[in-house]
Protein backbone atom coordinates (compact mmCIF):
# COMPACT_ATOMS: atom_id res chain seq x y z
CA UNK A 1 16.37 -5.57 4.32
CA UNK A 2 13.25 -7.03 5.57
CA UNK A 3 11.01 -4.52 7.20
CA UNK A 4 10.12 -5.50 11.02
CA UNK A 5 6.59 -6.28 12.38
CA UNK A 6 4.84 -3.65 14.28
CA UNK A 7 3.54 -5.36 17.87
CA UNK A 8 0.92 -5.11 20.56
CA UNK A 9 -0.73 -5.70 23.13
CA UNK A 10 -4.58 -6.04 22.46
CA UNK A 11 -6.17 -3.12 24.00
CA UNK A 12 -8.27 -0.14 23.16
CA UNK A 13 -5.21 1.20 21.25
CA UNK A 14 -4.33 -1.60 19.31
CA UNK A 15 -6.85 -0.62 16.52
CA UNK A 16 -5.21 2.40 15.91
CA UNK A 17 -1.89 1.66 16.16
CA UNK A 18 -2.58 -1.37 13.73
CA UNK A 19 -4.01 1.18 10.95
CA UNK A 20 -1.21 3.58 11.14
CA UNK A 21 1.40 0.57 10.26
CA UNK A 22 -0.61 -1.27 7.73
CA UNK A 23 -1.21 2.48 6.12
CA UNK A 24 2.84 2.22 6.20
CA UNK A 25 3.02 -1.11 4.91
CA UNK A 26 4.30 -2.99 7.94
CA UNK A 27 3.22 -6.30 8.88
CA UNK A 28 0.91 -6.54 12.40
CA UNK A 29 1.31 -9.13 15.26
CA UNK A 30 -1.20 -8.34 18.13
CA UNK A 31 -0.38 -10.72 21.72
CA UNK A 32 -3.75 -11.06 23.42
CA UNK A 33 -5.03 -12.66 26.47
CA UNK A 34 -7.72 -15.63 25.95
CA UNK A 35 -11.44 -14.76 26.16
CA UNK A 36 -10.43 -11.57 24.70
CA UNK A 37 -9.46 -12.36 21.20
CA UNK A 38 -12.49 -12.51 19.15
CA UNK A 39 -12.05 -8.50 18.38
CA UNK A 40 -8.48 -9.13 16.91
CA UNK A 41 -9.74 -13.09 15.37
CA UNK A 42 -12.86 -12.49 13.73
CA UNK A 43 -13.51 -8.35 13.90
CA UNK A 44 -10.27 -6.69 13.34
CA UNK A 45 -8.67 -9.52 11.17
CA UNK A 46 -7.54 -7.32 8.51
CA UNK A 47 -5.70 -5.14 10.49
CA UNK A 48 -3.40 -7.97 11.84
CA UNK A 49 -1.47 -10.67 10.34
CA UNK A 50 0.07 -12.51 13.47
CA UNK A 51 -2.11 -13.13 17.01
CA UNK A 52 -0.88 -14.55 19.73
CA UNK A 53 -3.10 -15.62 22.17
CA UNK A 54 -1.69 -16.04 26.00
CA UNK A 55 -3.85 -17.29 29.10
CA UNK A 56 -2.81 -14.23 30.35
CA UNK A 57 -0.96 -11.09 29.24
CA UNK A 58 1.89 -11.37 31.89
CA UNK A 59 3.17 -14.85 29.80
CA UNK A 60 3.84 -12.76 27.19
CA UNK A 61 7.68 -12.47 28.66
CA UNK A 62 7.83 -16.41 28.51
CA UNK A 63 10.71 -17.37 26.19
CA UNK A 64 8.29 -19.13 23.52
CA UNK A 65 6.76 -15.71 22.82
CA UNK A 66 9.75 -14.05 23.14
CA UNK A 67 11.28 -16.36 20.41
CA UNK A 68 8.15 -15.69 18.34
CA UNK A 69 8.13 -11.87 18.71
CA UNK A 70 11.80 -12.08 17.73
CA UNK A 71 11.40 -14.33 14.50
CA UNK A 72 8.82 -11.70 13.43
CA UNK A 73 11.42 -9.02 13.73
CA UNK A 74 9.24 -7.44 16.00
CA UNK A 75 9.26 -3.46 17.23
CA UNK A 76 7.16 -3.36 19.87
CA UNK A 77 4.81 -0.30 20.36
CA UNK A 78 4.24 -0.40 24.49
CA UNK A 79 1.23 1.17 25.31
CA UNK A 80 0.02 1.82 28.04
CA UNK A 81 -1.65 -1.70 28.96
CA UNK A 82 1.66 -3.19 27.95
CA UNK A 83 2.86 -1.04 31.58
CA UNK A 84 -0.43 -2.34 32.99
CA UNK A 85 -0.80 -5.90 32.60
CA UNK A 86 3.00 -6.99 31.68
């Protein structure tokens, strides 16, 4: 059985919730809004192995990313600027 992809939204907690499931061995997809991306791009690469970039966080319920998020086999992690901002 294939293991499912941990997911986020890219915010202050991302980091650590991205350490705790690569420590696990699960795979990393991070949705974050343009003009924000460069920490989860160029600075926190490792730590993710999807990003989805979005003009703005609430198009993250679009059905594109939806279909995306599910072909990852995605568990989402909602933190709290998934409450915020979605």
């Amino acid at each position: 059985m294939k293991r499912p992809t941990i997911g986020m939204i890219g915010s202050h907690s991302a980091e650590e919730i991205a350490t705790s499931a690569k420590a696990n061995g699960f795979r990393t997809v991070v949705v974050c809004q343009r003009g924000r991306e460069r920490l989860y791009t160029v600075y926190d690469r490792h730590l993710f192995d999807h990003i989805i970039v979005l003009d703005r966080f609430g198009d993250m319920i679009d059905d594109d990313v939806q279909n995306q998020l599910e072909e990852l086999d995605t568990l989402w992690i909602p933190n709290r600027s998934f409450s915020v901002y979605v």
